[in-house]
C-alpha atoms as a PDB file:
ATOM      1  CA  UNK A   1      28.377  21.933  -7.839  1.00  0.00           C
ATOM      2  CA  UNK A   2      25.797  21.070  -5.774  1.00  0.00           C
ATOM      3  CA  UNK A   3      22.193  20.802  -5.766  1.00  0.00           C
ATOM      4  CA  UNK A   4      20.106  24.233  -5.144  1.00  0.00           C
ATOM      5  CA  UNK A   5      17.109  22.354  -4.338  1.00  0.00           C
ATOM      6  CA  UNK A   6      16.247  19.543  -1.655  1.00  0.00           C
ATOM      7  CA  UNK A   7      15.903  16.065  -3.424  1.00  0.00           C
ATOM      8  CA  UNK A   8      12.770  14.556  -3.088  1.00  0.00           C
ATOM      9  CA  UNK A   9      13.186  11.952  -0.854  1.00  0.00           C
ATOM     10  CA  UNK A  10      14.857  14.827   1.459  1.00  0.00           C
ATOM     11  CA  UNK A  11      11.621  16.753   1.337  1.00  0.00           C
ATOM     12  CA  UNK A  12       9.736  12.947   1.932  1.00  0.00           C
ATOM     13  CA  UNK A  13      11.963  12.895   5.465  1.00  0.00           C
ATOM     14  CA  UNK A  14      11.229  16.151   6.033  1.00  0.00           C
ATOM     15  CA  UNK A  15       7.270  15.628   6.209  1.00  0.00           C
ATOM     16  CA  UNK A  16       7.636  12.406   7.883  1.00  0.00           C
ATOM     17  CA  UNK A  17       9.511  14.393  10.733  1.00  0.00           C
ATOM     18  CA  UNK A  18       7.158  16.991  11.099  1.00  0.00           C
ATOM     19  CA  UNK A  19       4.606  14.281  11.525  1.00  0.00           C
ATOM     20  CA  UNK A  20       6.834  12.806  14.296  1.00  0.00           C
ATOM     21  CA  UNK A  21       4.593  14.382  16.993  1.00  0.00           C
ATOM     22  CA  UNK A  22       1.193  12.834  15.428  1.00  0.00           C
ATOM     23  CA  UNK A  23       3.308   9.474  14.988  1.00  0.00           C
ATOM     24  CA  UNK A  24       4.184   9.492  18.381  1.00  0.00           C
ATOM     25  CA  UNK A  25       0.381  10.218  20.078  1.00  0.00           C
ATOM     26  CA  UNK A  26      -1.187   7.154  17.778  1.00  0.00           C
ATOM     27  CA  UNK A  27      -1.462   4.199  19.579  1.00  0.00           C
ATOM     28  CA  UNK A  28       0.902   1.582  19.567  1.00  0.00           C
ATOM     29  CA  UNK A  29      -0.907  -0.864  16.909  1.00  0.00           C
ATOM     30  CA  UNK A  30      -1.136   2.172  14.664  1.00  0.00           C
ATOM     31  CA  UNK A  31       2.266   2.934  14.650  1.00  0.00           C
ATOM     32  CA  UNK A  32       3.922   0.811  12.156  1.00  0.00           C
ATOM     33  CA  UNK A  33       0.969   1.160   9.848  1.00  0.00           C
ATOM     34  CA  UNK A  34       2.046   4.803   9.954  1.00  0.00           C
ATOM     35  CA  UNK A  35       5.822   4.181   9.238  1.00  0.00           C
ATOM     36  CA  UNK A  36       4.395   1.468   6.348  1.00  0.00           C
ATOM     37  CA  UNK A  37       2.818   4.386   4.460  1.00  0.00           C
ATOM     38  CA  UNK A  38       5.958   6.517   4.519  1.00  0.00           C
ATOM     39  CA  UNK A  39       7.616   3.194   3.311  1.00  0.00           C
ATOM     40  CA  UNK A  40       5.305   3.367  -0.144  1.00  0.00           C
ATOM     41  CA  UNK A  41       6.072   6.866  -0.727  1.00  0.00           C
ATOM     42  CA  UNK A  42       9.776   5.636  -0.126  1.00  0.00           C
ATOM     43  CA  UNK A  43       9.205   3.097  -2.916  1.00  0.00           C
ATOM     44  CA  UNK A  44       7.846   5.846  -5.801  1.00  0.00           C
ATOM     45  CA  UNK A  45      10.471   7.963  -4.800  1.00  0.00           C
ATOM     46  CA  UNK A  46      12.378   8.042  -8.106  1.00  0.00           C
ATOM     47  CA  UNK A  47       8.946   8.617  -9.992  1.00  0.00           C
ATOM     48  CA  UNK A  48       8.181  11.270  -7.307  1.00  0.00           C
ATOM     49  CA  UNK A  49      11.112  13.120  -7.964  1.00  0.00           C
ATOM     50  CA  UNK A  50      10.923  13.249 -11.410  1.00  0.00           C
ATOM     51  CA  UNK A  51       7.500  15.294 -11.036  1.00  0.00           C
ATOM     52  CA  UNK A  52       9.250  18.166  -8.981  1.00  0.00           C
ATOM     53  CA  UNK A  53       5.751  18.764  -7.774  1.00  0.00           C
ATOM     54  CA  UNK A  54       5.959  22.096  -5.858  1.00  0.00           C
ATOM     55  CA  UNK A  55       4.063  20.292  -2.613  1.00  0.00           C
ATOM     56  CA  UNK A  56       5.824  16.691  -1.809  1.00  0.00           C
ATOM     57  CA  UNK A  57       2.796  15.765  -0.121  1.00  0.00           C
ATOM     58  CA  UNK A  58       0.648  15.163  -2.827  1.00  0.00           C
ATOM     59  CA  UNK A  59       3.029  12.920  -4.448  1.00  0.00           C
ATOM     60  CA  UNK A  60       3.918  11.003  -1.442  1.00  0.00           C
ATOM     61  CA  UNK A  61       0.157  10.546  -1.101  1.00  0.00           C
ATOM     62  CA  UNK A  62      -0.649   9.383  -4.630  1.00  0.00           C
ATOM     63  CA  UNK A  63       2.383   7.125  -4.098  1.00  0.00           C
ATOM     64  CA  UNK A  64       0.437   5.559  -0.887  1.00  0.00           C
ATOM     65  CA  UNK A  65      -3.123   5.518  -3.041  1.00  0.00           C
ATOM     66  CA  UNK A  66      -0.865   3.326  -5.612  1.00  0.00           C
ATOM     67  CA  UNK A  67       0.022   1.050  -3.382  1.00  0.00           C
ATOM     68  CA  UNK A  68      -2.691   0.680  -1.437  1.00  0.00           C
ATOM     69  CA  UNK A  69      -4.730  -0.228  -4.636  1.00  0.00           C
ATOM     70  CA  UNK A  70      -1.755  -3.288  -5.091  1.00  0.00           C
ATOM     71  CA  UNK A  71      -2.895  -4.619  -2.205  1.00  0.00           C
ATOM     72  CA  UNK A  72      -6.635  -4.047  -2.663  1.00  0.00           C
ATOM     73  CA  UNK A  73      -5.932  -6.000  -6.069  1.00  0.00           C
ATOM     74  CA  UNK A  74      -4.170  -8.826  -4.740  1.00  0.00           C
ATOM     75  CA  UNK A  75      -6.555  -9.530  -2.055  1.00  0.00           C
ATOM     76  CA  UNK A  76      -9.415  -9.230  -4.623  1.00  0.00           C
ATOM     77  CA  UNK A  77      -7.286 -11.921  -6.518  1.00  0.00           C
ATOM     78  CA  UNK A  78      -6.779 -14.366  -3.706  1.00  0.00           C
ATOM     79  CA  UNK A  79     -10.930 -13.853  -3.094  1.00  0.00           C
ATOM     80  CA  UNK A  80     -11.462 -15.114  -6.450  1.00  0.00           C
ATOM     81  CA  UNK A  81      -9.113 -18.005  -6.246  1.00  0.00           C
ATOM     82  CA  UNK A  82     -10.312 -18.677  -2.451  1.00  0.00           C
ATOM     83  CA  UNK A  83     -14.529 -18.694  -3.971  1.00  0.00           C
ATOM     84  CA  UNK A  84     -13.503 -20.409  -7.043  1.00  0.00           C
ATOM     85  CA  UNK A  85     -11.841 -23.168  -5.068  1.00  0.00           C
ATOM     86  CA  UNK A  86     -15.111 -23.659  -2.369  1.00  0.00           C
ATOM     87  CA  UNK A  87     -17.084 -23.330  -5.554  1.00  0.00           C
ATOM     88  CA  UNK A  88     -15.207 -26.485  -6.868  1.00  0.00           C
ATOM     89  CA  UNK A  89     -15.174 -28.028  -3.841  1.00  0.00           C
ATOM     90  CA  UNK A  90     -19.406 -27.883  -3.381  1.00  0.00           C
ATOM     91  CA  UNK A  91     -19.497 -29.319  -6.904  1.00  0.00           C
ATOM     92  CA  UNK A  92     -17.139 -32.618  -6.342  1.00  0.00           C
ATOM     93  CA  UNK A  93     -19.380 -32.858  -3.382  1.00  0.00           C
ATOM     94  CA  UNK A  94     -22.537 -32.687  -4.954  1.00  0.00           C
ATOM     95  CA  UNK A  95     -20.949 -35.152  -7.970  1.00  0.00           C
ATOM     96  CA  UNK A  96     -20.144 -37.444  -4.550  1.00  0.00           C
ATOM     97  CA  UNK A  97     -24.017 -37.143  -3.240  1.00  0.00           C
ATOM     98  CA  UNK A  98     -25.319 -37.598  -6.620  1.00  0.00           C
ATOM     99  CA  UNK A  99     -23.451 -40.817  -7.222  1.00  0.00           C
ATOM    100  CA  UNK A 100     -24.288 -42.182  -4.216  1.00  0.00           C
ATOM    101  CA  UNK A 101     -27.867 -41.922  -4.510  1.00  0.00           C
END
């Protein structure tokens, strides 16, 4: 028997060709940050499915906010470490200025 209904990640291809045209008129550097955010939706697929959410857009789209905030978090990380490490790095200096005074 076979399915009655599109899979999601079907439906996912399906919007991402309709938005061929759009794709296509963005300028070049654009482009593959356009294919990247079909890429995130292609990595919540499975969760996506399970949803069955009547509109696969909205899905896709929360899929893109999700990952979008991993990346947000990690560079908020890496800030940290970078400000903790200058902060560190003004203090042994300021140890090295007070010592030789």
């Amino acid at each position: 028997m076979g399915r009655t209904n599109p899979t999601y990640r079907d439906a996912l291809r399906a919007i991402e060709e309709r938005w061929t045209d759009f794709r296509r008129a963005l300028r070049r550097r654009d482009q593959p940050r356009f294919d990247q955010l079909f890429q995130y939706a292609r990595e919540h697929a499975d969760a996506s499915g399970l949803l069955n959410h009547q509109n696969p857009l909205l899905p896709a789209l929360l899929s893109i906010d999700l990952e979008q905030e991993a990346r947000l978090d990690a560079h908020e990380e890496r800030l940290e470490d970078l400000e903790a490490a200058l902060e560190e790095r003004d203090n042994r200096e300021a140890d090295c200025r007070e010592k030789d005074d």
